[in-house]
C-alpha atoms as a PDB file:
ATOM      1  CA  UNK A   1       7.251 -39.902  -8.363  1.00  0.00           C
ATOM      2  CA  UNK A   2      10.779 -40.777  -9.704  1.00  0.00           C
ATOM      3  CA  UNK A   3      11.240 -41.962 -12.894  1.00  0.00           C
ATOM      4  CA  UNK A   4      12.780 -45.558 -11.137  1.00  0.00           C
ATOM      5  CA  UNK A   5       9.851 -46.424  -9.120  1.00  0.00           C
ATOM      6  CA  UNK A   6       7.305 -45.574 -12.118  1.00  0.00           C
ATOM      7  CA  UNK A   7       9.251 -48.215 -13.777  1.00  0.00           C
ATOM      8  CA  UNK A   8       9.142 -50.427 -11.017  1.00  0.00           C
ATOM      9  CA  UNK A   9       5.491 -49.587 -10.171  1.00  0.00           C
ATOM     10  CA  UNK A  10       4.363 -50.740 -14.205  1.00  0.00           C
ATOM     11  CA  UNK A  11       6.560 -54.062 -13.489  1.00  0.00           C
ATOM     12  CA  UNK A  12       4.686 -55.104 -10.697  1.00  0.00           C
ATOM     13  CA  UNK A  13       1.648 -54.739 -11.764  1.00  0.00           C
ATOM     14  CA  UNK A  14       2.351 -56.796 -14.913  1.00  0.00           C
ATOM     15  CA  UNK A  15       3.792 -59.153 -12.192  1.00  0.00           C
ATOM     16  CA  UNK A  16       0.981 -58.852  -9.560  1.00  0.00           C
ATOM     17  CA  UNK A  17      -1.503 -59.392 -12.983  1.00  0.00           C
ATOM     18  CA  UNK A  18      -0.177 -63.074 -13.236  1.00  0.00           C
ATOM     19  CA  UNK A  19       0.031 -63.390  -9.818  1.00  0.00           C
ATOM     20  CA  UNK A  20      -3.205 -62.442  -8.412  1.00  0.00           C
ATOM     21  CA  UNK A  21      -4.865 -64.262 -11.883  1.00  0.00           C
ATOM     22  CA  UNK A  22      -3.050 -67.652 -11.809  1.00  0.00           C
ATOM     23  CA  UNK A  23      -2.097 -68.152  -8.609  1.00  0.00           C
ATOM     24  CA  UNK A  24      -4.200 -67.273  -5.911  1.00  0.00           C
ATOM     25  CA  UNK A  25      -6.055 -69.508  -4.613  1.00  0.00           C
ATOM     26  CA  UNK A  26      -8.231 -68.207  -2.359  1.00  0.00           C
ATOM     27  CA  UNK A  27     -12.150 -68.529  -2.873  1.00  0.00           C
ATOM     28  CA  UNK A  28     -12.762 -65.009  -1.581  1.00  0.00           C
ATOM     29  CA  UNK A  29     -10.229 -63.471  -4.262  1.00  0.00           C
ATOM     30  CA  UNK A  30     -12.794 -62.757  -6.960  1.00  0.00           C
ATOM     31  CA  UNK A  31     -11.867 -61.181 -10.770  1.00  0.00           C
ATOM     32  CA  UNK A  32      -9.292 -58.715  -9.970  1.00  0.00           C
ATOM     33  CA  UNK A  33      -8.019 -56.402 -12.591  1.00  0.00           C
ATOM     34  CA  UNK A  34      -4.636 -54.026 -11.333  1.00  0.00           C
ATOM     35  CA  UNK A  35      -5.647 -51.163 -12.547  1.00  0.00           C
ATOM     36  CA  UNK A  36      -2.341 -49.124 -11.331  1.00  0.00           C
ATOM     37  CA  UNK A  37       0.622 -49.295  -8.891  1.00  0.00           C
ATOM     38  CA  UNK A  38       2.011 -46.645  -7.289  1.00  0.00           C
ATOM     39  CA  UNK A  39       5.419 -47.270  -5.740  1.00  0.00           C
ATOM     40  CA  UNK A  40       7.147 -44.278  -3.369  1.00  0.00           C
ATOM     41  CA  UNK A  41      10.437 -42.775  -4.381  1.00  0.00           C
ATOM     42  CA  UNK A  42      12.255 -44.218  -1.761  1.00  0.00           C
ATOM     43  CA  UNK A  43      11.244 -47.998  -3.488  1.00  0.00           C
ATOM     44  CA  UNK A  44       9.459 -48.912   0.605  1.00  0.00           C
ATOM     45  CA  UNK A  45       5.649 -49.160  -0.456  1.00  0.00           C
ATOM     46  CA  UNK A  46       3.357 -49.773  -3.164  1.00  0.00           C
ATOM     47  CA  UNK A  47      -0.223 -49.044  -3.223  1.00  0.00           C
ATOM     48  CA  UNK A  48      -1.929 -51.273  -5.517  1.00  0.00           C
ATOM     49  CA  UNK A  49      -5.273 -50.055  -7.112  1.00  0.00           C
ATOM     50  CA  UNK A  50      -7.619 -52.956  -8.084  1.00  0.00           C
ATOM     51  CA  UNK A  51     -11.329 -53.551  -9.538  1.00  0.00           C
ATOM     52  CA  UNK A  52     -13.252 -55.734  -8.767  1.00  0.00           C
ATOM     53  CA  UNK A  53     -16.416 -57.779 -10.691  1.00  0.00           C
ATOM     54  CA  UNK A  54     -19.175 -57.695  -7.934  1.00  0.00           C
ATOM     55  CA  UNK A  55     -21.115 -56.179  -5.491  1.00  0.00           C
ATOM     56  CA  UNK A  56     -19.167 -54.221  -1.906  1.00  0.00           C
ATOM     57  CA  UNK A  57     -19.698 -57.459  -0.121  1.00  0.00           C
ATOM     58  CA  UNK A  58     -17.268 -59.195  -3.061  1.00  0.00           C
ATOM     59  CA  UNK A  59     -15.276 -56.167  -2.990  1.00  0.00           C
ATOM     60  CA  UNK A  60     -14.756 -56.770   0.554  1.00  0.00           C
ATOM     61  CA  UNK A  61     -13.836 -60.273   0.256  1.00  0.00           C
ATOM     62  CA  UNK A  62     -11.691 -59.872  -2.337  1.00  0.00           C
ATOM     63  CA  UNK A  63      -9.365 -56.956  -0.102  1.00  0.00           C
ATOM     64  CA  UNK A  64      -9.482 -59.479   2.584  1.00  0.00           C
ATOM     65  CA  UNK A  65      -8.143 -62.361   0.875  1.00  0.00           C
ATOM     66  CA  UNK A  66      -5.626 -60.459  -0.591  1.00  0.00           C
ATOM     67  CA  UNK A  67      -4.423 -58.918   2.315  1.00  0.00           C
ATOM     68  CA  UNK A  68      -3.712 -62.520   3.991  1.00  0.00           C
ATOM     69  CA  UNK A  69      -1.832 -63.508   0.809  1.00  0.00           C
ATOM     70  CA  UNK A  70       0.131 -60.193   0.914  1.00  0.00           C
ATOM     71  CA  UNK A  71       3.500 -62.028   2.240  1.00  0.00           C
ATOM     72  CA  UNK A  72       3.271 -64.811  -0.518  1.00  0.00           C
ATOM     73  CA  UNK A  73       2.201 -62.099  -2.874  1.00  0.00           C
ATOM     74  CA  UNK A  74       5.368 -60.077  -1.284  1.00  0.00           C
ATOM     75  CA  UNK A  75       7.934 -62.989  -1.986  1.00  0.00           C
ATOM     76  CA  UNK A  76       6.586 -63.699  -5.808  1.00  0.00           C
ATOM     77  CA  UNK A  77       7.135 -60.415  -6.620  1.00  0.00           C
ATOM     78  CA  UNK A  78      10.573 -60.401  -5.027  1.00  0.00           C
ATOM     79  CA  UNK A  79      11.961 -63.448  -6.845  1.00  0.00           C
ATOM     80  CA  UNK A  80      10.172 -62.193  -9.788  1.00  0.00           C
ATOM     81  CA  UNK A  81      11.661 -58.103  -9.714  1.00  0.00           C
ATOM     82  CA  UNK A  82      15.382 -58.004  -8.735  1.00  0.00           C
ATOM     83  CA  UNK A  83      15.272 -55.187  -6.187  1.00  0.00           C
ATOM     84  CA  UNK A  84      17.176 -54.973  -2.709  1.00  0.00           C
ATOM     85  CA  UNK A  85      14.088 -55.015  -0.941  1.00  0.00           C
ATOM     86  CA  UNK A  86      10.549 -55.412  -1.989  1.00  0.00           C
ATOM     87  CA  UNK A  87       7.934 -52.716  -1.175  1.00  0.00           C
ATOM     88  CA  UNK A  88       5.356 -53.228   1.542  1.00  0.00           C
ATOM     89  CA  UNK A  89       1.945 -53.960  -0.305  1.00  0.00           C
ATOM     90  CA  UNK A  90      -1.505 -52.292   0.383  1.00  0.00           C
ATOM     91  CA  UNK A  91      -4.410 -52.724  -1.725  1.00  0.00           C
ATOM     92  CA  UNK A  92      -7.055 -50.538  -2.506  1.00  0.00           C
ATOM     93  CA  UNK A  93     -10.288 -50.601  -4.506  1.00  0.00           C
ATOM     94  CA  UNK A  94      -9.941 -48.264  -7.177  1.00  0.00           C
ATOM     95  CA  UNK A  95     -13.077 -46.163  -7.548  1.00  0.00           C
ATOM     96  CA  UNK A  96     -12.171 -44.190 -10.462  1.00  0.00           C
ATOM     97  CA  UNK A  97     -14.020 -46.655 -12.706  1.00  0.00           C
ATOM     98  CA  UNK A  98     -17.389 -46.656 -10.605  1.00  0.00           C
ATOM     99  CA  UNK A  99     -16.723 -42.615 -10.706  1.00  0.00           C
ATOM    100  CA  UNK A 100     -16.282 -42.735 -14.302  1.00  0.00           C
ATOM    101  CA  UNK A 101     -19.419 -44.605 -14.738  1.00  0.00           C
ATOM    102  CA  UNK A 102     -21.414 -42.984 -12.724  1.00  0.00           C
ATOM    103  CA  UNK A 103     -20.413 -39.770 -14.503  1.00  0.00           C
ATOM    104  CA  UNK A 104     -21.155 -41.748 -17.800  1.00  0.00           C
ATOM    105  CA  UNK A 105     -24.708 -42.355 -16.831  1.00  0.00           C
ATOM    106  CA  UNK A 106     -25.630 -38.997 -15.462  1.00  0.00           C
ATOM    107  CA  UNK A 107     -24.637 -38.131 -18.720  1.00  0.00           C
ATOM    108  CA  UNK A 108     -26.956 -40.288 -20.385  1.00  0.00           C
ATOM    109  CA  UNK A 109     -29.527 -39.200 -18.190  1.00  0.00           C
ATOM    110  CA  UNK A 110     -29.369 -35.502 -19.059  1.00  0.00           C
ATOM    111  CA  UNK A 111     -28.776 -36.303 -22.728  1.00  0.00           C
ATOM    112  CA  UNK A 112     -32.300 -38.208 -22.511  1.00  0.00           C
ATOM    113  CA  UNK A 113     -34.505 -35.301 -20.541  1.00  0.00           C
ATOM    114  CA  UNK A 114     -33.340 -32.975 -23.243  1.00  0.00           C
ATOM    115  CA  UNK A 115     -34.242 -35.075 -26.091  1.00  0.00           C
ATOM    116  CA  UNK A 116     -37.804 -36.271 -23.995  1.00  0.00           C
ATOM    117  CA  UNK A 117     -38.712 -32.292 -23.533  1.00  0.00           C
ATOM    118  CA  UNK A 118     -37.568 -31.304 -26.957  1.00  0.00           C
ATOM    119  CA  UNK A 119     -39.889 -33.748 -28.708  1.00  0.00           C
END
C-alpha cells in the first residue's frame, strides 16, 4: 500500500468515526468502532474494518444498515476529504478482536489446568 492512500485510509476513518457515531441514524446501526481502513493504491476502494457491541444477529444489522447509508456515508466523506474521487466503500466485521480474545481465553484456560494439576 502506497504511502498516499495509508494517509488517506487513517483520514477516513477519523472521518467515518464521526460519521458513523453522530450521524447515522439508523436503528439497526449499533456501537460501531472503525477499527482500520484500507484504501487501494490506485485511491478506487476502501475496505472499512468495524466492531461491533453485540451478538451476529447485531452484527448483521449493523453491516446492513450501513451498507444502505453507504452513498450518504460516500458524499460526507467526500466533502469532508478533498480527493478527485471518493473510494467505493465496503464494510467488513473485523474479527481480529474476537480472534484475539478467543486466543486470550484459551490462554487463561491452559494457565488454570496447570495451576489446578500442580496443586
Amino acid at each position: 500500500m502506497s504511502l498516499r492512500a495509508t494517509r488517506v485510509g487513517e483520514q477516513m476513518k477519523k472521518e467515518l468515526s464521526d460519521i458513523i457515531g453522530r450521524k447515522l441514524k439508523d436503528p439497526r446501526i449499533g456501537f460501531v468502532t472503525v477499527t482500520d481502513v484500507r484504501v487501494t493504491g490506485d485511491l478506487q476502494q476502501a475496505k472499512v474494518y468495524i466492531s461491533v457491541l453485540g451478538d451476529e444477529e447485531q452484527k448483521k444489522n449493523t453491516l446492513k444498515g450501513l451498507a444502505k447509508a453507504t452513498g450518504f456515508i460516500r458524499s460526507e466523506i467526500g466533502q469532508r476529504i478533498r480527493l478527485r474521487k471518493t473510494p467505493e466503500i465496503y464494510f467488513e466485521i473485523d474479527e481480529t478482536i474476537d480472534y484475539g480474545q478467543r486466543i486470550e481465553s484459551l490462554i487463561k484456560q491452559i494457565s488454570e489446568e496447570k495451576e489446578h494439576k500442580e496443586e
